[in-house]
N, C-alpha and C. Protein backbone atom coordinates (compact mmCIF):
# COMPACT_ATOMS: atom_id res chain seq x y z
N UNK A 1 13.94 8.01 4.07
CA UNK A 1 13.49 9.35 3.75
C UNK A 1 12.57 9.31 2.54
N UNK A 2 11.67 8.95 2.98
CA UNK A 2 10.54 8.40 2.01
C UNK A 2 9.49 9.33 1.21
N UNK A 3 9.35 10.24 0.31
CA UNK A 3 8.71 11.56 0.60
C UNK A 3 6.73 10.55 -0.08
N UNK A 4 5.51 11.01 0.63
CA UNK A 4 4.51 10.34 0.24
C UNK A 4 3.70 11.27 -0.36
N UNK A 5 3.48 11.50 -1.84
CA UNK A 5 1.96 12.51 -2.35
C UNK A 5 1.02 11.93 -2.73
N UNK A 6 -0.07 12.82 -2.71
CA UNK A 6 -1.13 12.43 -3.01
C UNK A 6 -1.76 13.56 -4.02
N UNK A 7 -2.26 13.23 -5.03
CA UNK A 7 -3.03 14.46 -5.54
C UNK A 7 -3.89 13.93 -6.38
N UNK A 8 -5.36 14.82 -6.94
CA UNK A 8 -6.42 14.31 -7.61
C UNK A 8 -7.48 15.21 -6.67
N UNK A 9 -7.47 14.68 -5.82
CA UNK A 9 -8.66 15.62 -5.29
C UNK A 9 -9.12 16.66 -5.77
N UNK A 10 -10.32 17.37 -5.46
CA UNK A 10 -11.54 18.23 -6.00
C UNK A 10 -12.63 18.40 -5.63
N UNK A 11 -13.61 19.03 -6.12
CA UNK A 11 -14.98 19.08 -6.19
C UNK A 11 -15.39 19.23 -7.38
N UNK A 12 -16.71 17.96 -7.14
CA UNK A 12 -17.52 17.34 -7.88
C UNK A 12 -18.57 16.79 -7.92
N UNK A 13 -19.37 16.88 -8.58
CA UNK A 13 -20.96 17.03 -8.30
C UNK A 13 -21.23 15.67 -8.16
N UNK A 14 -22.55 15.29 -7.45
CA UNK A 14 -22.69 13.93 -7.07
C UNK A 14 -23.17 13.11 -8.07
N UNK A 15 -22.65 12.00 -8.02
CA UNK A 15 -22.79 11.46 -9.57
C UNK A 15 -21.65 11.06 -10.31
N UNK A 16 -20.43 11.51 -9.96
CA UNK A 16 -19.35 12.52 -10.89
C UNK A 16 -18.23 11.23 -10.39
N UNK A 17 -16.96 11.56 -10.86
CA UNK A 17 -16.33 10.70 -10.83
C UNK A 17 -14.90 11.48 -10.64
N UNK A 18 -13.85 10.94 -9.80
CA UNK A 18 -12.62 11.20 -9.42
C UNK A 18 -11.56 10.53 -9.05
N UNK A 19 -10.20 10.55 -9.90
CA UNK A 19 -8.84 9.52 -9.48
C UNK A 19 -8.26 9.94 -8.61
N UNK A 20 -7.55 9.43 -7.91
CA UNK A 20 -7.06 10.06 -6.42
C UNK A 20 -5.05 9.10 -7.08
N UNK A 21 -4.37 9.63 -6.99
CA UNK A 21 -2.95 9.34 -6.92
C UNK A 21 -1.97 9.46 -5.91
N UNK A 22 -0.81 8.31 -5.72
CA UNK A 22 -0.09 8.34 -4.50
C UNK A 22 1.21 8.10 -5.20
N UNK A 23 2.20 8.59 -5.06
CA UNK A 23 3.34 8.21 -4.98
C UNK A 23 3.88 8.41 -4.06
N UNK A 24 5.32 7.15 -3.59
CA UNK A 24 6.37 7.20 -2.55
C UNK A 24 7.28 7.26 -3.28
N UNK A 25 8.19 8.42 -3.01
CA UNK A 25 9.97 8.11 -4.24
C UNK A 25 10.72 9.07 -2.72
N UNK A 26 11.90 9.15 -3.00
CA UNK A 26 13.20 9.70 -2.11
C UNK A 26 13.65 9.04 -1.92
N UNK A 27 13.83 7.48 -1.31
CA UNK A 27 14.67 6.63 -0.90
C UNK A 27 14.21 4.89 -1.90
N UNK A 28 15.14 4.34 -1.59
CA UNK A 28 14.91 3.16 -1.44
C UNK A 28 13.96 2.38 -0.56
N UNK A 29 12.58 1.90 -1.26
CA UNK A 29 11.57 1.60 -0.38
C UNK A 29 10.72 0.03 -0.71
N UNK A 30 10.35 -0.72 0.31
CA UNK A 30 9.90 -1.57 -0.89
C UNK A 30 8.26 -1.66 0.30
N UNK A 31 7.41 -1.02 -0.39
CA UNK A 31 6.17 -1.69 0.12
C UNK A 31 5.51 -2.98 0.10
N UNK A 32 4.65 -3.09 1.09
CA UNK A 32 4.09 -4.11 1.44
C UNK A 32 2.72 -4.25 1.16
N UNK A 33 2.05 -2.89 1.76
CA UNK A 33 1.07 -2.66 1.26
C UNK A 33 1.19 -1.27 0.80
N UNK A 34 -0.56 -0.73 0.06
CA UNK A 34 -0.50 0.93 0.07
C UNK A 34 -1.76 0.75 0.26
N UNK A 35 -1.99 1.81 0.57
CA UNK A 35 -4.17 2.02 0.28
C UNK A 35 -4.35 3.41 0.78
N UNK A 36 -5.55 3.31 1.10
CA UNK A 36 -6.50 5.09 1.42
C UNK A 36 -7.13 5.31 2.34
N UNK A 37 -7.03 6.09 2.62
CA UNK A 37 -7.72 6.38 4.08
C UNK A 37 -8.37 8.05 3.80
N UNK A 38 -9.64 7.72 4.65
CA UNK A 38 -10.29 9.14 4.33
C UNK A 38 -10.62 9.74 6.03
N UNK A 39 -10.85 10.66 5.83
CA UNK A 39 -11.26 11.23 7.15
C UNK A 39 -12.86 12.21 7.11
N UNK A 40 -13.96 12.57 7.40
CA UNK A 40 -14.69 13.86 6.95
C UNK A 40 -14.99 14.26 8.29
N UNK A 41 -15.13 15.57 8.01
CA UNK A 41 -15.53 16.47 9.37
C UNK A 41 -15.82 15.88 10.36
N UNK A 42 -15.26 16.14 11.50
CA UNK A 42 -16.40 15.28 12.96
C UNK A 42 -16.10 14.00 13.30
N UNK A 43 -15.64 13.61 12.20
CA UNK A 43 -15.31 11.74 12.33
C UNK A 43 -13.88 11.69 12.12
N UNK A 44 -14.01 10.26 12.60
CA UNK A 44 -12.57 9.25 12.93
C UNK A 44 -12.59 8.75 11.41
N UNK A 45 -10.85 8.94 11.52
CA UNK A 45 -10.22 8.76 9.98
C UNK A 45 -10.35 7.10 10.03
N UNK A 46 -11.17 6.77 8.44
CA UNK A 46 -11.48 5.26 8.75
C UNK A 46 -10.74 4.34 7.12
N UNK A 47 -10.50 3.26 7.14
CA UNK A 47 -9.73 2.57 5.90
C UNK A 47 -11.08 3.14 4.75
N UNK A 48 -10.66 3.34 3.30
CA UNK A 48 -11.09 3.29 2.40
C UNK A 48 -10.81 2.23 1.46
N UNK A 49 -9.61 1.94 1.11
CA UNK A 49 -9.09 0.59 0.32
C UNK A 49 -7.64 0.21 0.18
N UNK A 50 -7.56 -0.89 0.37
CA UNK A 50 -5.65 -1.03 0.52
C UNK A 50 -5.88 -2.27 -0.52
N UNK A 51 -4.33 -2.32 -1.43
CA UNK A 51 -3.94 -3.55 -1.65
C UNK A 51 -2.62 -3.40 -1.56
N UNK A 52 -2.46 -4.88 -1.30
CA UNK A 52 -0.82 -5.42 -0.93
C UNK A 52 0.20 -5.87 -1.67
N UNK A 53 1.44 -6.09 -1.36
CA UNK A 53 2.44 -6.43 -2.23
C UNK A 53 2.27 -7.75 -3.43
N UNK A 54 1.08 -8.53 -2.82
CA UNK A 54 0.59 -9.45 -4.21
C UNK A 54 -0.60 -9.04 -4.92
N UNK A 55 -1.20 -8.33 -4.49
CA UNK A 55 -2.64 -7.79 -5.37
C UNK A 55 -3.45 -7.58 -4.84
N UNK A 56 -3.83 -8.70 -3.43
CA UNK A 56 -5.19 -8.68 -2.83
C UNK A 56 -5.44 -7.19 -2.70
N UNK A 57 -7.08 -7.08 -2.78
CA UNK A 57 -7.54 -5.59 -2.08
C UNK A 57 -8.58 -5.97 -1.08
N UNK A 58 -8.42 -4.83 -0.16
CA UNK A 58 -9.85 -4.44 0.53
C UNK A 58 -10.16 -3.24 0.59
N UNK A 59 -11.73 -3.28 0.82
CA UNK A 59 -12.70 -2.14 0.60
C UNK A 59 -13.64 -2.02 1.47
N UNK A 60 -13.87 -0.68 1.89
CA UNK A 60 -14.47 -0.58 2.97
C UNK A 60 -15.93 -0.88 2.37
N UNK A 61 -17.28 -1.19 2.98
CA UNK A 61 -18.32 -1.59 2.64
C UNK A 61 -18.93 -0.58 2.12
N UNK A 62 -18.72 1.02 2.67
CA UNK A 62 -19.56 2.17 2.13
C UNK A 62 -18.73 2.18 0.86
N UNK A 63 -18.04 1.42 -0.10
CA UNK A 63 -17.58 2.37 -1.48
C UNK A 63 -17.44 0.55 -2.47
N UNK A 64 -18.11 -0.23 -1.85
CA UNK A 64 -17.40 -1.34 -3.04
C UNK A 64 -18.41 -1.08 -3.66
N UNK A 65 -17.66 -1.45 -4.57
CA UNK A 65 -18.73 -1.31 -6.23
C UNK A 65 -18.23 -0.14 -6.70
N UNK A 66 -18.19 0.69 -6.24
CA UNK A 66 -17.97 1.92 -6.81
C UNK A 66 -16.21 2.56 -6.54
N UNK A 67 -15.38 2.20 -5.91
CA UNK A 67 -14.12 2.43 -5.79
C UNK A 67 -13.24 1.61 -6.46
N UNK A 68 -12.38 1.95 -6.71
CA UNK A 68 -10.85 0.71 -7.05
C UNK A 68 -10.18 1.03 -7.30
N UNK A 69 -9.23 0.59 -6.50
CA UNK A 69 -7.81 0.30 -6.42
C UNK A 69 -6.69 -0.17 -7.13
N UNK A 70 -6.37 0.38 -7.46
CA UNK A 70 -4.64 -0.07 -8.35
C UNK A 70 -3.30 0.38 -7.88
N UNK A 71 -2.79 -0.38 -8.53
CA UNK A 71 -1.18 -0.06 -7.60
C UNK A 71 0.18 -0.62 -8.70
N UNK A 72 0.27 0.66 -9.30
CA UNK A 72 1.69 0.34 -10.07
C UNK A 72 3.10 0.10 -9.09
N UNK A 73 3.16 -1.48 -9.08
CA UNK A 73 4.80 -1.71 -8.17
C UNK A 73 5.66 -1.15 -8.73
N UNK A 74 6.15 -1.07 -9.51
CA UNK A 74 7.34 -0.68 -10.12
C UNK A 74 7.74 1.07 -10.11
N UNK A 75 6.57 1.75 -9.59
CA UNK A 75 6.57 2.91 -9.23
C UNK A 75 5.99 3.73 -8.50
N UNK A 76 6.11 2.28 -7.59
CA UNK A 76 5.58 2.76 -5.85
C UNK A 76 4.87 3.88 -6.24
N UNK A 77 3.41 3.42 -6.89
CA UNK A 77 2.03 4.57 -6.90
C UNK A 77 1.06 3.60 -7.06
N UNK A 78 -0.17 4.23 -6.35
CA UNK A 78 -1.58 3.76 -6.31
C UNK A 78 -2.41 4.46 -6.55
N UNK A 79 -3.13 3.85 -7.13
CA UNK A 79 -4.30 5.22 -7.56
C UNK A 79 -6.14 4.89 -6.45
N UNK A 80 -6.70 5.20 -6.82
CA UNK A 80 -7.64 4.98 -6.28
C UNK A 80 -9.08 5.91 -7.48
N UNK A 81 -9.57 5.32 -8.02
CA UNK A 81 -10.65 5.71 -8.93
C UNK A 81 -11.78 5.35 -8.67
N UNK A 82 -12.76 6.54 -8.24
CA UNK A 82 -14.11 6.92 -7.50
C UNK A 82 -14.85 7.25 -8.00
N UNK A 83 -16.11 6.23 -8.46
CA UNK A 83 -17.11 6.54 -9.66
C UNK A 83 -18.29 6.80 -8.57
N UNK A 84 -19.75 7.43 -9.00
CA UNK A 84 -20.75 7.16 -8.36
C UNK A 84 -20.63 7.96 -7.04
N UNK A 85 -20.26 9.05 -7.17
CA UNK A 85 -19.60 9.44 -5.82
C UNK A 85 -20.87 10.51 -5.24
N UNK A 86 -20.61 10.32 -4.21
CA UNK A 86 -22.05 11.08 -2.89
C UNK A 86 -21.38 11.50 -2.07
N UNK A 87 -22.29 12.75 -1.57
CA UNK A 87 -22.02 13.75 -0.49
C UNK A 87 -21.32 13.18 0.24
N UNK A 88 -21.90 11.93 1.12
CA UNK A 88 -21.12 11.25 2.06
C UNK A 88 -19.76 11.02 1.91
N UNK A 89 -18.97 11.10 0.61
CA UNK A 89 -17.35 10.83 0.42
C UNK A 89 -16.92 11.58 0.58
N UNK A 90 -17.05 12.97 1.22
CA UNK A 90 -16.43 14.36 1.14
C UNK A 90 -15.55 13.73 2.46
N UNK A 91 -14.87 14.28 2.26
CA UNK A 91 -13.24 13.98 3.12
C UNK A 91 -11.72 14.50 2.89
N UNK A 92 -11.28 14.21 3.69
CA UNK A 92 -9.89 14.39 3.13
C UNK A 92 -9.23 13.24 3.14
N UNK A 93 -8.51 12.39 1.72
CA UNK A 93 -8.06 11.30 1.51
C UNK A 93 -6.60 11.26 1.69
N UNK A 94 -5.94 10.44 2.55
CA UNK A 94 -5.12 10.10 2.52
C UNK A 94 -4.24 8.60 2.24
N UNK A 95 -3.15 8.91 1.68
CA UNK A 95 -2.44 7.76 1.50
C UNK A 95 -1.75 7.01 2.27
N UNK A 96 -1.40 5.98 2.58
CA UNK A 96 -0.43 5.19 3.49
C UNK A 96 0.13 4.18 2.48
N UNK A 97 1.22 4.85 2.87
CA UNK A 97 2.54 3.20 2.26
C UNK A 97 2.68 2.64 4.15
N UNK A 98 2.79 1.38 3.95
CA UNK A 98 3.28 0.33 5.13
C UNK A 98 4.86 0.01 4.40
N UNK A 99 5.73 -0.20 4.73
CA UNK A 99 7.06 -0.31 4.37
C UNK A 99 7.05 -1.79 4.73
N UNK A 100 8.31 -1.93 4.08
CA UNK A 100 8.83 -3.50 4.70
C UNK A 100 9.30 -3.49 6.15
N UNK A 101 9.21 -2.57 6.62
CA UNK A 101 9.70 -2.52 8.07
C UNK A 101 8.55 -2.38 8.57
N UNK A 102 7.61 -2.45 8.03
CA UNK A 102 6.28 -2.17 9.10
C UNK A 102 6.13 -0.33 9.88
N UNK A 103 6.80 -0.12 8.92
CA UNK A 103 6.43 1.36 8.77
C UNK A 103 5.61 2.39 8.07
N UNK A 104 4.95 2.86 9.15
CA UNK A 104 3.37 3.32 8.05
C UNK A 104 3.75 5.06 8.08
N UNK A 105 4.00 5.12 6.61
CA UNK A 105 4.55 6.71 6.24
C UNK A 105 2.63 7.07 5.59
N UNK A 106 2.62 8.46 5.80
CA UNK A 106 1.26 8.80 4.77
C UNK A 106 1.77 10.16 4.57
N UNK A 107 0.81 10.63 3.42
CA UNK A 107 0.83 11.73 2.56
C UNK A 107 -0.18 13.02 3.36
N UNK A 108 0.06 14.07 2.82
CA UNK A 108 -0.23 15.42 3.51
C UNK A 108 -2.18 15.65 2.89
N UNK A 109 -2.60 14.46 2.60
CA UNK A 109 -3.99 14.16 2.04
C UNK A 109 -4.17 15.48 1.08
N UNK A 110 -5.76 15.06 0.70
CA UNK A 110 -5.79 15.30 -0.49
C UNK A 110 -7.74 15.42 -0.12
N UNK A 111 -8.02 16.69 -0.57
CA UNK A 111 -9.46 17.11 -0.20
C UNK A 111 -10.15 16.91 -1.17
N UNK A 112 -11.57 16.20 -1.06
CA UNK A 112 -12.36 15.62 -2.04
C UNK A 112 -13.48 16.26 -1.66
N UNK A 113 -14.77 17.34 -2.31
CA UNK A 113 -15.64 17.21 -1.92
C UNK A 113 -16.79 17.14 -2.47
N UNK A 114 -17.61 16.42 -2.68
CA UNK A 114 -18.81 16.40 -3.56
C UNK A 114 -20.30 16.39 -3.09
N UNK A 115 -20.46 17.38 -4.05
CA UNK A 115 -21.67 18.82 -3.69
C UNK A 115 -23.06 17.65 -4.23
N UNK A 116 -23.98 17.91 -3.74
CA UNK A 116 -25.31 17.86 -4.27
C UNK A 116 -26.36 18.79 -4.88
């Protein structure tokens, strides 16, 4: 009974910069991985950035350089901090914890939109 949030989202002018936050707490949980997932109008919800229970990350090609990822273990939260940000990131971001069971819980997302 895993409860997943997300919050940070906003609007913000292009250029501008925004942290995106996740926590998993309610139960006893031990992730494997966490990361982000965005979705925007019209389109298929696609990976934004995950890292895993040892550190590695990945990043989708539209945001490296300009995204990153962190992930406090000890309190099952990840953040995600979005510099350089363009129209094109407007979405709604969501979180995914993968569990040790290979269970992929996500959060009720989190709306980002940035204006030009």
């Amino acid at each position: 009974q895993v409860q997943v949030e997300e919050s940070g989202g906003g609007l913000v002018q292009a250029g501008g910069s925004l942290t995106l936050s996740c926590t998993a707490s309610g139960s006893i949980v031990t992730p494997v991985a966490m990361g982000w997932y965005r979705q925007a109008p019209g389109k298929q919800r696609e990976l934004v950035s995950t890292v895993n229970r040892g550190g590695g990350v990945n990043y989708a090609d539209s945001v490296k350089g300009r995204f990153t990822i962190t992930r406090a273990n000890a309190m099952n939260t990840v953040y995600l901090q979005m510099n350089s940000l363009r129209p094109d990131d407007t979405a709604v971001y969501y979180c995914n914890v993968r569990t040790q069971w290979n269970e992929d819980l996500w959060g009720q997302g989190t709306q980002v939109t940035v204006s030009s």
